[in-house]
N, C-alpha and C. Protein backbone atom coordinates (compact mmCIF):
# COMPACT_ATOMS: atom_id res chain seq x y z
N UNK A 1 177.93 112.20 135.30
CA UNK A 1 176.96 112.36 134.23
C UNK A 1 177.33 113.59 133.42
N UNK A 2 177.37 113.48 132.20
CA UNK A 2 177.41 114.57 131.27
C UNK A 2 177.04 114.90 130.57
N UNK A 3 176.11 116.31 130.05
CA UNK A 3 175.65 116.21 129.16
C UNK A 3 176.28 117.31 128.03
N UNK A 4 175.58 118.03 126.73
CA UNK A 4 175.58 118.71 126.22
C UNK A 4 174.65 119.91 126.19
N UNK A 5 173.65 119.99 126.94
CA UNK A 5 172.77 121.00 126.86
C UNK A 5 173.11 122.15 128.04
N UNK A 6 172.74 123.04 128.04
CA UNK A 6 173.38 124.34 128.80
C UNK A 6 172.13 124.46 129.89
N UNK A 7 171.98 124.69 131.44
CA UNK A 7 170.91 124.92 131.87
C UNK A 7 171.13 126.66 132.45
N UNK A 8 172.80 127.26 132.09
CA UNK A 8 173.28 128.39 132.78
C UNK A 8 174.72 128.43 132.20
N UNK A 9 174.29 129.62 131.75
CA UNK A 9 175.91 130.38 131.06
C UNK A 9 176.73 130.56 131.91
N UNK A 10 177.78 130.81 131.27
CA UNK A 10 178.96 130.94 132.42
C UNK A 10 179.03 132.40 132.98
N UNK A 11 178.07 133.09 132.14
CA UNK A 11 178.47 135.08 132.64
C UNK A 11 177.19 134.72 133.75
N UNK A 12 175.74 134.19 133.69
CA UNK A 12 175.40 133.29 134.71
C UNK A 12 175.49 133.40 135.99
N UNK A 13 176.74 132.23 135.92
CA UNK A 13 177.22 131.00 136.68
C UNK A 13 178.01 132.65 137.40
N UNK A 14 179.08 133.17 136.55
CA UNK A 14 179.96 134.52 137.51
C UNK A 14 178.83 135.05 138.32
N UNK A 15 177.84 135.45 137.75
CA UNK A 15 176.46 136.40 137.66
C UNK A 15 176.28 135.81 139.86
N UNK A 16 175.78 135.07 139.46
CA UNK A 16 175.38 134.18 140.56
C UNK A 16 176.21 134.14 142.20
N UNK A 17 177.98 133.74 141.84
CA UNK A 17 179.24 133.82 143.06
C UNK A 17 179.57 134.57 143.26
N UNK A 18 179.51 135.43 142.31
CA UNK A 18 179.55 137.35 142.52
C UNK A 18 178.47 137.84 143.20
N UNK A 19 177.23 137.53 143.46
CA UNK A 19 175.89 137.45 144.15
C UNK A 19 176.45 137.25 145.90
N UNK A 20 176.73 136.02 145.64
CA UNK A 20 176.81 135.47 147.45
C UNK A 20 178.14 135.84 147.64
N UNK A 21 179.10 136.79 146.53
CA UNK A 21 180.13 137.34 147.57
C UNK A 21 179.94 138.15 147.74
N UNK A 22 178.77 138.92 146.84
CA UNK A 22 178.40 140.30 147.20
C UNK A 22 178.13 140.57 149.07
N UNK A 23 177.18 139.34 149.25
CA UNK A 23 176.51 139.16 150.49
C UNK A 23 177.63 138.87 151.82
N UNK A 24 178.45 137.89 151.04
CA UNK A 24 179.62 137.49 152.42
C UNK A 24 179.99 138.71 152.84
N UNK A 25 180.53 139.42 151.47
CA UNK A 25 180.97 140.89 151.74
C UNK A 25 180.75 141.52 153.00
N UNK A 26 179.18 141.89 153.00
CA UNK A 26 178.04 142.83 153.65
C UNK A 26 178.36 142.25 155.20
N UNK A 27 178.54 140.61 155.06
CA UNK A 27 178.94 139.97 156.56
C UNK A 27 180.01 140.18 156.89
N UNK A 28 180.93 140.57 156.20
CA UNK A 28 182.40 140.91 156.85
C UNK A 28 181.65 142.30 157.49
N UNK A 29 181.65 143.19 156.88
CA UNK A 29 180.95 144.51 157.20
C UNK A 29 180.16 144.71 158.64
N UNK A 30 179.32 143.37 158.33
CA UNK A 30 178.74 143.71 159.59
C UNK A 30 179.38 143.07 161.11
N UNK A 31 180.47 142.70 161.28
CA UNK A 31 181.00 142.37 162.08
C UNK A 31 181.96 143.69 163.18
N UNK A 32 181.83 143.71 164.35
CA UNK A 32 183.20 144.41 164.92
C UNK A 32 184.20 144.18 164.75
N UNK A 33 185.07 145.04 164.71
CA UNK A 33 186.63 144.95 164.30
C UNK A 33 187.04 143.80 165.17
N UNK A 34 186.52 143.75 166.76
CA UNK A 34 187.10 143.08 167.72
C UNK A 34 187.06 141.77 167.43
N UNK A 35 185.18 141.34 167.05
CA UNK A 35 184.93 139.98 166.96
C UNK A 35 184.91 139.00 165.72
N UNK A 36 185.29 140.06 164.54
CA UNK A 36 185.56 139.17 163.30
C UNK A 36 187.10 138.40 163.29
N UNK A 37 187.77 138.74 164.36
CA UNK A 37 189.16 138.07 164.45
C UNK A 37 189.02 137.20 165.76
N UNK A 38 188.07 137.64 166.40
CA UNK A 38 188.06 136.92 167.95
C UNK A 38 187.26 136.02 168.46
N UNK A 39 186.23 136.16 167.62
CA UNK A 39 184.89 135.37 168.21
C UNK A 39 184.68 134.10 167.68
N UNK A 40 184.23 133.33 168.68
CA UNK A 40 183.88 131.63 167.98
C UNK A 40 182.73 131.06 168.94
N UNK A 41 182.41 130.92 168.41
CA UNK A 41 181.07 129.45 169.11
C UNK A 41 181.24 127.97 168.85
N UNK A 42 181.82 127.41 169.97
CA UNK A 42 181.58 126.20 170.33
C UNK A 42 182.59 125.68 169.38
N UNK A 43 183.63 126.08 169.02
CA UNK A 43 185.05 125.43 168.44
C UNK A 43 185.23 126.21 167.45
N UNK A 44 184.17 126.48 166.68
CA UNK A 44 184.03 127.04 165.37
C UNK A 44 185.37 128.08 165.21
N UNK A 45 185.93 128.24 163.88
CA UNK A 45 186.69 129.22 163.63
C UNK A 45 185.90 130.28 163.67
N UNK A 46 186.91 132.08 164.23
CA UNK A 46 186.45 133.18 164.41
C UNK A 46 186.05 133.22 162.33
N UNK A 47 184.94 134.18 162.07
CA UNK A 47 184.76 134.52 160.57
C UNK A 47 186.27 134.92 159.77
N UNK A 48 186.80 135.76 160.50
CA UNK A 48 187.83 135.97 159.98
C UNK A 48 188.38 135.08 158.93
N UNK A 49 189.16 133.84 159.77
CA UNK A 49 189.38 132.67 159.30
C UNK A 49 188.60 132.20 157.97
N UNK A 50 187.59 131.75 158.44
CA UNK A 50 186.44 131.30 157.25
C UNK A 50 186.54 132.42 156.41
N UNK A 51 186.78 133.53 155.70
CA UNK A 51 186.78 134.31 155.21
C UNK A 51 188.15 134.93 154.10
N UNK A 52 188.93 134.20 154.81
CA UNK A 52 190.65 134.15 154.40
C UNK A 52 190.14 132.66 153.81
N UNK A 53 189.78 131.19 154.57
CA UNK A 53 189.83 130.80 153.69
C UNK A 53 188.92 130.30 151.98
N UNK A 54 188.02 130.88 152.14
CA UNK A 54 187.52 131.93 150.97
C UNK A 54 188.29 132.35 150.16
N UNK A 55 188.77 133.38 150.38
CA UNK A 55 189.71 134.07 149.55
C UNK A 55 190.63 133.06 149.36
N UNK A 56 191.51 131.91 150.21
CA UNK A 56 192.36 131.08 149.06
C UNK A 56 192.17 130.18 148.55
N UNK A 57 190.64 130.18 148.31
CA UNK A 57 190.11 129.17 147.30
C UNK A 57 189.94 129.92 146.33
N UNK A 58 189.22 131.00 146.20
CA UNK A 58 188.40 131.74 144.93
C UNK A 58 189.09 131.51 143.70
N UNK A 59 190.59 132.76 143.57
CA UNK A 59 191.12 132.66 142.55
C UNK A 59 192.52 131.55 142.14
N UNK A 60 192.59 131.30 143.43
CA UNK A 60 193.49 129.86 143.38
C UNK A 60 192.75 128.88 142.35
N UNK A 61 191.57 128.38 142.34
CA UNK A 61 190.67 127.84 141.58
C UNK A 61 190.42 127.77 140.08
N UNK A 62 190.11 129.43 140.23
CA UNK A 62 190.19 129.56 138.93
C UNK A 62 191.37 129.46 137.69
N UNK A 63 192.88 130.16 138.73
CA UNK A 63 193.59 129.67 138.19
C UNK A 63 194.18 127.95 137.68
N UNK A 64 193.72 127.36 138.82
CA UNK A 64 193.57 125.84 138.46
C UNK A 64 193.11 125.39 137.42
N UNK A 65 191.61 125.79 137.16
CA UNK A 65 191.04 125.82 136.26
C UNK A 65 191.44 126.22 134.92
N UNK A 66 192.49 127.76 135.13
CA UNK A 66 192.85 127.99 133.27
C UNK A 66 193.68 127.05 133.42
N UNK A 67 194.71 127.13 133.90
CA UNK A 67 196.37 126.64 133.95
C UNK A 67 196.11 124.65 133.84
N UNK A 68 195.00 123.86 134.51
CA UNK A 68 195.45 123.06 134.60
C UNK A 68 196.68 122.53 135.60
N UNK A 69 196.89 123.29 136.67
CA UNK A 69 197.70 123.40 137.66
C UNK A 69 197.59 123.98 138.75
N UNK A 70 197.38 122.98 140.21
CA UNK A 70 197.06 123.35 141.15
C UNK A 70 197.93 123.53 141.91
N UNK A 71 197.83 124.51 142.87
CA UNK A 71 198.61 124.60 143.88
C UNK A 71 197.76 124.17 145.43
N UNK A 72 198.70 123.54 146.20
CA UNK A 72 198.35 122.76 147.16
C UNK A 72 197.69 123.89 148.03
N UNK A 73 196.52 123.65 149.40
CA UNK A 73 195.87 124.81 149.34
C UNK A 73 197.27 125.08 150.82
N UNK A 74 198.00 124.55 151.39
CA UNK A 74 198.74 125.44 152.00
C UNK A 74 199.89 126.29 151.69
N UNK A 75 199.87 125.99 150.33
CA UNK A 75 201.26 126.80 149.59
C UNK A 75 200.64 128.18 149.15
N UNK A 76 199.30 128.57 149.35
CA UNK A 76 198.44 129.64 148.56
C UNK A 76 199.06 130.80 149.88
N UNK A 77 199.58 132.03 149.17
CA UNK A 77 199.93 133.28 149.95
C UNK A 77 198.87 133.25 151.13
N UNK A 78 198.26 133.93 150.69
CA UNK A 78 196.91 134.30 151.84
C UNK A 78 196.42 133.15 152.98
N UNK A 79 196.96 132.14 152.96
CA UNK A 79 196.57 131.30 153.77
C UNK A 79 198.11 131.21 154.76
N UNK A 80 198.85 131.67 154.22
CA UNK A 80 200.09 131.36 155.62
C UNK A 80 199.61 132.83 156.41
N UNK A 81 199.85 132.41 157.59
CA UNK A 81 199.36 133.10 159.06
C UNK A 81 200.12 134.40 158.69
N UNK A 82 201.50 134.77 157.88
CA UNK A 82 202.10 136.35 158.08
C UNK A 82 201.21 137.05 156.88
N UNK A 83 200.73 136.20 155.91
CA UNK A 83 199.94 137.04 154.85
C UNK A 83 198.77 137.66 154.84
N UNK A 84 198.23 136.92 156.00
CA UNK A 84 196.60 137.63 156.63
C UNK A 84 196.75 138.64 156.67
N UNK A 85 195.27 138.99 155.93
CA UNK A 85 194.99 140.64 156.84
C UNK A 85 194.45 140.17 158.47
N UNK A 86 194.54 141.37 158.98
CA UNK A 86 194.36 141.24 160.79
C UNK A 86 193.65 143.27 161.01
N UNK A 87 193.20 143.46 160.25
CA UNK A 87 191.97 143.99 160.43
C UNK A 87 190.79 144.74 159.28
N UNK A 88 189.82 144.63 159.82
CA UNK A 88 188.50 144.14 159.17
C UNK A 88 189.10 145.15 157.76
N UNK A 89 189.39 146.40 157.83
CA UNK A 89 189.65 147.34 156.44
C UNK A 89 190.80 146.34 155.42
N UNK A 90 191.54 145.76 156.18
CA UNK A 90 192.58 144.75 154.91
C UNK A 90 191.91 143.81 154.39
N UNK A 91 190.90 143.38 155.35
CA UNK A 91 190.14 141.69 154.69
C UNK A 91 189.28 142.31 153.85
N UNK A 92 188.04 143.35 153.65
CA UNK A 92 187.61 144.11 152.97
C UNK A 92 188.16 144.18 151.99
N UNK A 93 189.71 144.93 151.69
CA UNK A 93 190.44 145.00 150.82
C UNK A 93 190.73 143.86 149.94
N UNK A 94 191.27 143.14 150.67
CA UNK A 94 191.66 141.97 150.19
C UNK A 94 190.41 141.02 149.42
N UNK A 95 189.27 141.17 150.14
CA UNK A 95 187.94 140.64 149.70
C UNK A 95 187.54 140.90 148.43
N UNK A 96 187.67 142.85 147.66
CA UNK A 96 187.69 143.12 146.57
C UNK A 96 188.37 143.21 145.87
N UNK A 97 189.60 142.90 146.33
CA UNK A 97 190.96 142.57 145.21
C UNK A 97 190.60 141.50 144.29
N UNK A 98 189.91 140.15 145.42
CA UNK A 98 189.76 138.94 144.80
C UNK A 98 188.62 139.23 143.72
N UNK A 99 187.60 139.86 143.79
CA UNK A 99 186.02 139.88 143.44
C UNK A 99 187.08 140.66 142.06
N UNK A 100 187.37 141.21 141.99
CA UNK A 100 188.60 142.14 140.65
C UNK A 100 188.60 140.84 139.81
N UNK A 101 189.58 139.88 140.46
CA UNK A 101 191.05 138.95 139.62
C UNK A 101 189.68 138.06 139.47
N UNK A 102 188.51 138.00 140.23
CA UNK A 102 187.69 136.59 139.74
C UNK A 102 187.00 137.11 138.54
N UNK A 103 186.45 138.56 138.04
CA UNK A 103 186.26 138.93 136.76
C UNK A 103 187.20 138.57 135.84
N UNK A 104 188.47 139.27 136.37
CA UNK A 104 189.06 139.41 135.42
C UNK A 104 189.69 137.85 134.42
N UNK A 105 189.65 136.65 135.70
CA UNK A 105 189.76 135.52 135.36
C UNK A 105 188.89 134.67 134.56
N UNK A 106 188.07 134.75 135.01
CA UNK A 106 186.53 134.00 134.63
C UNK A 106 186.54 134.19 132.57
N UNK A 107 186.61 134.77 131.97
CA UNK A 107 186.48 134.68 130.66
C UNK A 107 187.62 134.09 129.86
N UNK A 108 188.65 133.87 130.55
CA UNK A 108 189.47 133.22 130.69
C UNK A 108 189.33 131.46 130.11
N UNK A 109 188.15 131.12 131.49
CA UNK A 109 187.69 129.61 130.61
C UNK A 109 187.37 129.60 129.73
N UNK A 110 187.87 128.40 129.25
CA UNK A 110 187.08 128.03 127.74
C UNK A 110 185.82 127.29 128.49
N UNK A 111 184.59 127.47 127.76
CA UNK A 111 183.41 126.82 128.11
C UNK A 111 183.29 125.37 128.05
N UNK A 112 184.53 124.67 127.55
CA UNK A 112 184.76 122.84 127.31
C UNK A 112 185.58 122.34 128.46
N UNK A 113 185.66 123.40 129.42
CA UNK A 113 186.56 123.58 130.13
C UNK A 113 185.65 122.73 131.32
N UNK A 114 184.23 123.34 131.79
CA UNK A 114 183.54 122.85 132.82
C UNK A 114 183.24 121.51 132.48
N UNK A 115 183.47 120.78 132.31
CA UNK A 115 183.21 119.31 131.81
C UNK A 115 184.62 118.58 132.62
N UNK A 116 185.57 118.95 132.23
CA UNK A 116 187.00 118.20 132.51
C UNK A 116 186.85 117.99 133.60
N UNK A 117 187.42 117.08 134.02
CA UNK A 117 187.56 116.51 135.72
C UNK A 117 188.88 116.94 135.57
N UNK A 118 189.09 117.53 136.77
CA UNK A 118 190.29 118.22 137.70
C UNK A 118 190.38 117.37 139.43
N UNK A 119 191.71 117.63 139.84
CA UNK A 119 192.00 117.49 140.97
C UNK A 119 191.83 119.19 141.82
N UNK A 120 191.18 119.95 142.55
CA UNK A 120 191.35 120.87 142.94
C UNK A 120 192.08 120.78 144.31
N UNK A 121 193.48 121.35 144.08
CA UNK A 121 194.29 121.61 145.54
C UNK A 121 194.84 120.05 145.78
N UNK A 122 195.14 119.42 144.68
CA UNK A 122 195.33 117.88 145.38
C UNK A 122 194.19 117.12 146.51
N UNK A 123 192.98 117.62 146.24
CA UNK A 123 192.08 117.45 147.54
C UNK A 123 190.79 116.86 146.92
N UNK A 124 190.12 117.53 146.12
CA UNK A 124 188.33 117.88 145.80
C UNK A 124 188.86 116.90 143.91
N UNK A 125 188.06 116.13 143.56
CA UNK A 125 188.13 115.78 142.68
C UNK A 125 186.91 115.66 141.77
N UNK A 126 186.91 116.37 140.29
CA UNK A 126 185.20 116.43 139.74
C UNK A 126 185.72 116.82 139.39
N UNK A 127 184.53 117.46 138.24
CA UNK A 127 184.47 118.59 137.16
C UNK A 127 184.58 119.84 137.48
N UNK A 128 184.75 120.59 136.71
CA UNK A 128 185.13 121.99 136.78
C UNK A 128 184.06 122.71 137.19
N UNK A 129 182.69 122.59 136.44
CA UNK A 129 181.48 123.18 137.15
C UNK A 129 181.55 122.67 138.78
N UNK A 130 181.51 121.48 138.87
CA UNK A 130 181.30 120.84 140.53
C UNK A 130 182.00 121.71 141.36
N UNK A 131 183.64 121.70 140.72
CA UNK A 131 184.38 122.67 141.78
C UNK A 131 184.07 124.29 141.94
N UNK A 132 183.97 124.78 140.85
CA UNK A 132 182.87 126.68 140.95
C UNK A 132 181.32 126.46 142.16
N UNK A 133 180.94 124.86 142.12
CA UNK A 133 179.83 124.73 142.72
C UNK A 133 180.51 125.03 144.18
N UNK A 134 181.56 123.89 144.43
CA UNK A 134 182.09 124.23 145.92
C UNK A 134 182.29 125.29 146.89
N UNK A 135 183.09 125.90 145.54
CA UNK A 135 183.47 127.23 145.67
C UNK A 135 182.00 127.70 146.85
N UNK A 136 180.99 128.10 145.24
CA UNK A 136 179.77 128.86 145.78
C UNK A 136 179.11 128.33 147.43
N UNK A 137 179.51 127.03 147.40
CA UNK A 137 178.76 126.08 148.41
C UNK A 137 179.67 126.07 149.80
N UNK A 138 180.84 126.30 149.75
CA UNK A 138 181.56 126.66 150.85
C UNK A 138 181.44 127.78 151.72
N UNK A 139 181.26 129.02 150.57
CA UNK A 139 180.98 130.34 150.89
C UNK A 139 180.05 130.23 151.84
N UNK A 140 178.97 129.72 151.04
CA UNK A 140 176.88 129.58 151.42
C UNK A 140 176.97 129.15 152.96
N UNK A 141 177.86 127.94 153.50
CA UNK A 141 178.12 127.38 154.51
C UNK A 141 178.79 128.17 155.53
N UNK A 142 180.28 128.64 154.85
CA UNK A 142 180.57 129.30 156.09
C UNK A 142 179.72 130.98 156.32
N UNK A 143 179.31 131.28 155.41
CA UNK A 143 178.37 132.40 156.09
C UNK A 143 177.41 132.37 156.66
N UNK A 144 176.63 131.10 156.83
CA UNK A 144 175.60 130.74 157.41
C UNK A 144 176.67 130.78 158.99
N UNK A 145 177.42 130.25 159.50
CA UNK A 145 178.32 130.27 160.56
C UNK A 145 178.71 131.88 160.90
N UNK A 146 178.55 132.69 160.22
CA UNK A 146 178.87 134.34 160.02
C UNK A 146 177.72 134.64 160.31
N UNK A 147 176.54 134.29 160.04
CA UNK A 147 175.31 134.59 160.25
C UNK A 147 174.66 134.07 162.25
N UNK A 148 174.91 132.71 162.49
CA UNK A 148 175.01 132.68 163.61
C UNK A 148 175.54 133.58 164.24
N UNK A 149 177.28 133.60 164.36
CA UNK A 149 177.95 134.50 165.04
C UNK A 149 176.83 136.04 165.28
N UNK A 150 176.65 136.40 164.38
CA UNK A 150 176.10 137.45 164.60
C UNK A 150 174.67 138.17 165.60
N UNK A 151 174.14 137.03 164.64
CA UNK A 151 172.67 136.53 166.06
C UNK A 151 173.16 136.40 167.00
N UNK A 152 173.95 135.78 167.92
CA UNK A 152 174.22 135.77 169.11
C UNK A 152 174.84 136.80 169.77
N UNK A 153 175.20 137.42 168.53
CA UNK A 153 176.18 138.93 169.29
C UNK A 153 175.05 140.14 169.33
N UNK A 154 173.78 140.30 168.75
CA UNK A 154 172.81 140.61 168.92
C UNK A 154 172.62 141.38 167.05
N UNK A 155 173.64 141.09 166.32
CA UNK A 155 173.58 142.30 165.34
C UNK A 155 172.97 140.85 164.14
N UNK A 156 172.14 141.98 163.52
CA UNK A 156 171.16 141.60 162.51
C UNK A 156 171.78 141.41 161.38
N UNK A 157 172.02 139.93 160.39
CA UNK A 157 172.41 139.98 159.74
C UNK A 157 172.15 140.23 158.68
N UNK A 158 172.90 140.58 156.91
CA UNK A 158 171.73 141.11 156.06
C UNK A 158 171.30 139.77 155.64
N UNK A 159 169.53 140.20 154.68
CA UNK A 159 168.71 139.49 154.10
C UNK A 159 169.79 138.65 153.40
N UNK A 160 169.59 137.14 153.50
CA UNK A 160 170.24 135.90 152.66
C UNK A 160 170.03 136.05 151.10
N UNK A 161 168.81 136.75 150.85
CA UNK A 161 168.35 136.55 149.33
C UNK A 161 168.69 138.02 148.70
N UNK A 162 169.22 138.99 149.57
CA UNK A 162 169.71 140.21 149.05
C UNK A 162 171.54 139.87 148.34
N UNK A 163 170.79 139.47 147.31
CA UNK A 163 172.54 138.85 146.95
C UNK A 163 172.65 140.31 145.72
């Protein structure tokens, strides 16, 4: 379905994934050094993981998005096993490197842009808004899994709506 009327700008729409990475952020943070690389419940990947792969969606995406050219998601740096960070101060790092390149990307789109149907990663197929939705909606998911982890380890996670 498509329309022409706007229900959310695109500074918005940044306004908003910049919000819940603000928050993932705060969940990397609140993790031990030991158990953000180590810990899992019941198969689940340690956060770590979920968190890297985050980061090689974000600006992989967006670049998809200007370029019209995806890269497959196992060819993305940060996702081969020697490119990881492997402790909590690099993923941090690495966390605001991305939150940088996703400003600096984002104005980048042209606004006729969220309409186009794309292939994202050879994988996810829709529109350009749908896929920024994923994006946001992947995050939302695996931190809710960051958020467990934590409850069970006894540490309090922050407020969901403190974005």
């Amino acid at each position: 379905m498509s329309t022409t009327s706007t229900v959310i700008s695109p500074a918005d729409l940044l306004q908003h994934w910049q919000g819940h990475r603000n928050l993932t952020r705060r969940v990397i943070e609140a993790f031990p050094e030991d158990k953000l690389f180590n810990y899992s419940i019941g198969g689940m990947r340690p956060f770590s993981q979920l968190a890297i792969e985050m980061l090689g969606m974000a600006v992989p995406s967006l670049n998809g998005v200007i370029t019209k050219t995806w890269e497959k998601f196992e060819d993305i740096e940060i996702t081969k096993k020697e490119n990881q960070p492997t402790t909590k101060q690099a993923l941090l790092e690495a966390w605001d490197k991305t939150t940088e390149e996703i400003n600096a990307l984002w104005p980048k789109i042209d606004i006729s842009r969220f309409q186009d149907v794309e292939v994202a990663f050879g994988l996810w197929e829709g529109p350009v808004y749908w896929l920024i939705f994923y994006n946001i909606d992947n995050e939302i998911h695996h931190r809710g899994q960051g958020y467990v982890y934590l409850r069970s380890l006894g540490i309090e996670p922050p407020p969901f709506w403190e974005r």
